[in-house]
Protein backbone atom coordinates (compact mmCIF):
# COMPACT_ATOMS: atom_id res chain seq x y z
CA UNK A 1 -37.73 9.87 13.79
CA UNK A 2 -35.65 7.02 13.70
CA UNK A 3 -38.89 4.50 13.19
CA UNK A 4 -40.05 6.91 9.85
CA UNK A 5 -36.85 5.89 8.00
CA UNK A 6 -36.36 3.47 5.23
CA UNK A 7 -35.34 0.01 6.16
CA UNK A 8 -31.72 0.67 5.17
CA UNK A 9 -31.01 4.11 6.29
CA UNK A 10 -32.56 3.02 10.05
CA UNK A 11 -30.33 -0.14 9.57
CA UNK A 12 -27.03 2.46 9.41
CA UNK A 13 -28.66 4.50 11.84
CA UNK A 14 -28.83 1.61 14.23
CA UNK A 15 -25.58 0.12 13.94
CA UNK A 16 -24.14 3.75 14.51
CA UNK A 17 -26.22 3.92 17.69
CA UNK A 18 -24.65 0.65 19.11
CA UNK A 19 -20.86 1.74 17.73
CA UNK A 20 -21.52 5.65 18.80
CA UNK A 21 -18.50 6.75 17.33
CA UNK A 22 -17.25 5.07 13.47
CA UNK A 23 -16.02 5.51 10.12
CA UNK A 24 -18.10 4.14 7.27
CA UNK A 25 -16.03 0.93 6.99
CA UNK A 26 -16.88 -0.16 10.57
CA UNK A 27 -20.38 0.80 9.74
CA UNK A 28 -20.33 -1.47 6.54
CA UNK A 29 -18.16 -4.42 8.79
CA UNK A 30 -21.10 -4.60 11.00
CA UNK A 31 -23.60 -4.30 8.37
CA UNK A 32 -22.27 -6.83 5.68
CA UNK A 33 -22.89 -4.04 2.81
CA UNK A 34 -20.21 -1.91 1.15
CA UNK A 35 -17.96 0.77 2.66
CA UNK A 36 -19.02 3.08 -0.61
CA UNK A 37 -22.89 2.42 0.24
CA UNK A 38 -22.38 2.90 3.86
CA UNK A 39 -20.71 6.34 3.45
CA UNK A 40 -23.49 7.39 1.36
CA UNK A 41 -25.58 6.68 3.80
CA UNK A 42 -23.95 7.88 6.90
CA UNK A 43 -23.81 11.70 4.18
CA UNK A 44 -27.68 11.64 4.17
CA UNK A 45 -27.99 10.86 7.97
CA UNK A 46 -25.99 13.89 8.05
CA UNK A 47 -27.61 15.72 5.56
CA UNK A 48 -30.99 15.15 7.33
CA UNK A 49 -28.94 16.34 10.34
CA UNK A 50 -29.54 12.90 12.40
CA UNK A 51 -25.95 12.51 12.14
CA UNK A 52 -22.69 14.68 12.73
CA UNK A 53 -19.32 14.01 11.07
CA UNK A 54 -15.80 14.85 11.88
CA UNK A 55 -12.31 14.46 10.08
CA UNK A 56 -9.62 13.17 11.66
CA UNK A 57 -6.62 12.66 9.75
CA UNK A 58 -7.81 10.98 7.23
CA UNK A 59 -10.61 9.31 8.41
CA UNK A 60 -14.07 10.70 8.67
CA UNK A 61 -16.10 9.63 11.87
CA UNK A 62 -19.72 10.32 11.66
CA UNK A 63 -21.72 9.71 15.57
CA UNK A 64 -25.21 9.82 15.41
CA UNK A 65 -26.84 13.37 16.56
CA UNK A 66 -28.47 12.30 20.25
CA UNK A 67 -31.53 13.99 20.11
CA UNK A 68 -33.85 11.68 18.21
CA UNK A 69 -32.53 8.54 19.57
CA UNK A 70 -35.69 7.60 21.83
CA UNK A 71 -38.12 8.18 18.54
């Protein structure tokens, strides 16, 4: 699944892998793009339910959803 992606959605997809666990601004630290463009992406990982989120004070960690990590 991961391979069917656009180039910058499997980029954020990626770097979540490696981090397993991270807000949008260590997404976009690693990345080199925006926290704002980052966070929309991690939202339509999670909208296309390759991702799962969860609040924490307020921060919002998103960790990617295991299943489709081999395809």
């Amino acid at each position: 699944m991961i391979s069917e992606l656009p180039e910058n959605l499997r980029k954020t997809a990626l770097i979540l892998i490696k981090l397993g666990e991270a807000t949008a601004d260590e997404v976009a630290k690693v990345s080199g793009r925006k926290r704002s463009t980052e966070s929309y992406y991690l939202n339509l990982l999670t909208s296309l339910k390759l991702a799962k989120k969860k609040k924490v004070g307020r921060k919002i960690y998103f960790m990617f959803n295991g299943s489709d990590v081999g395809r």
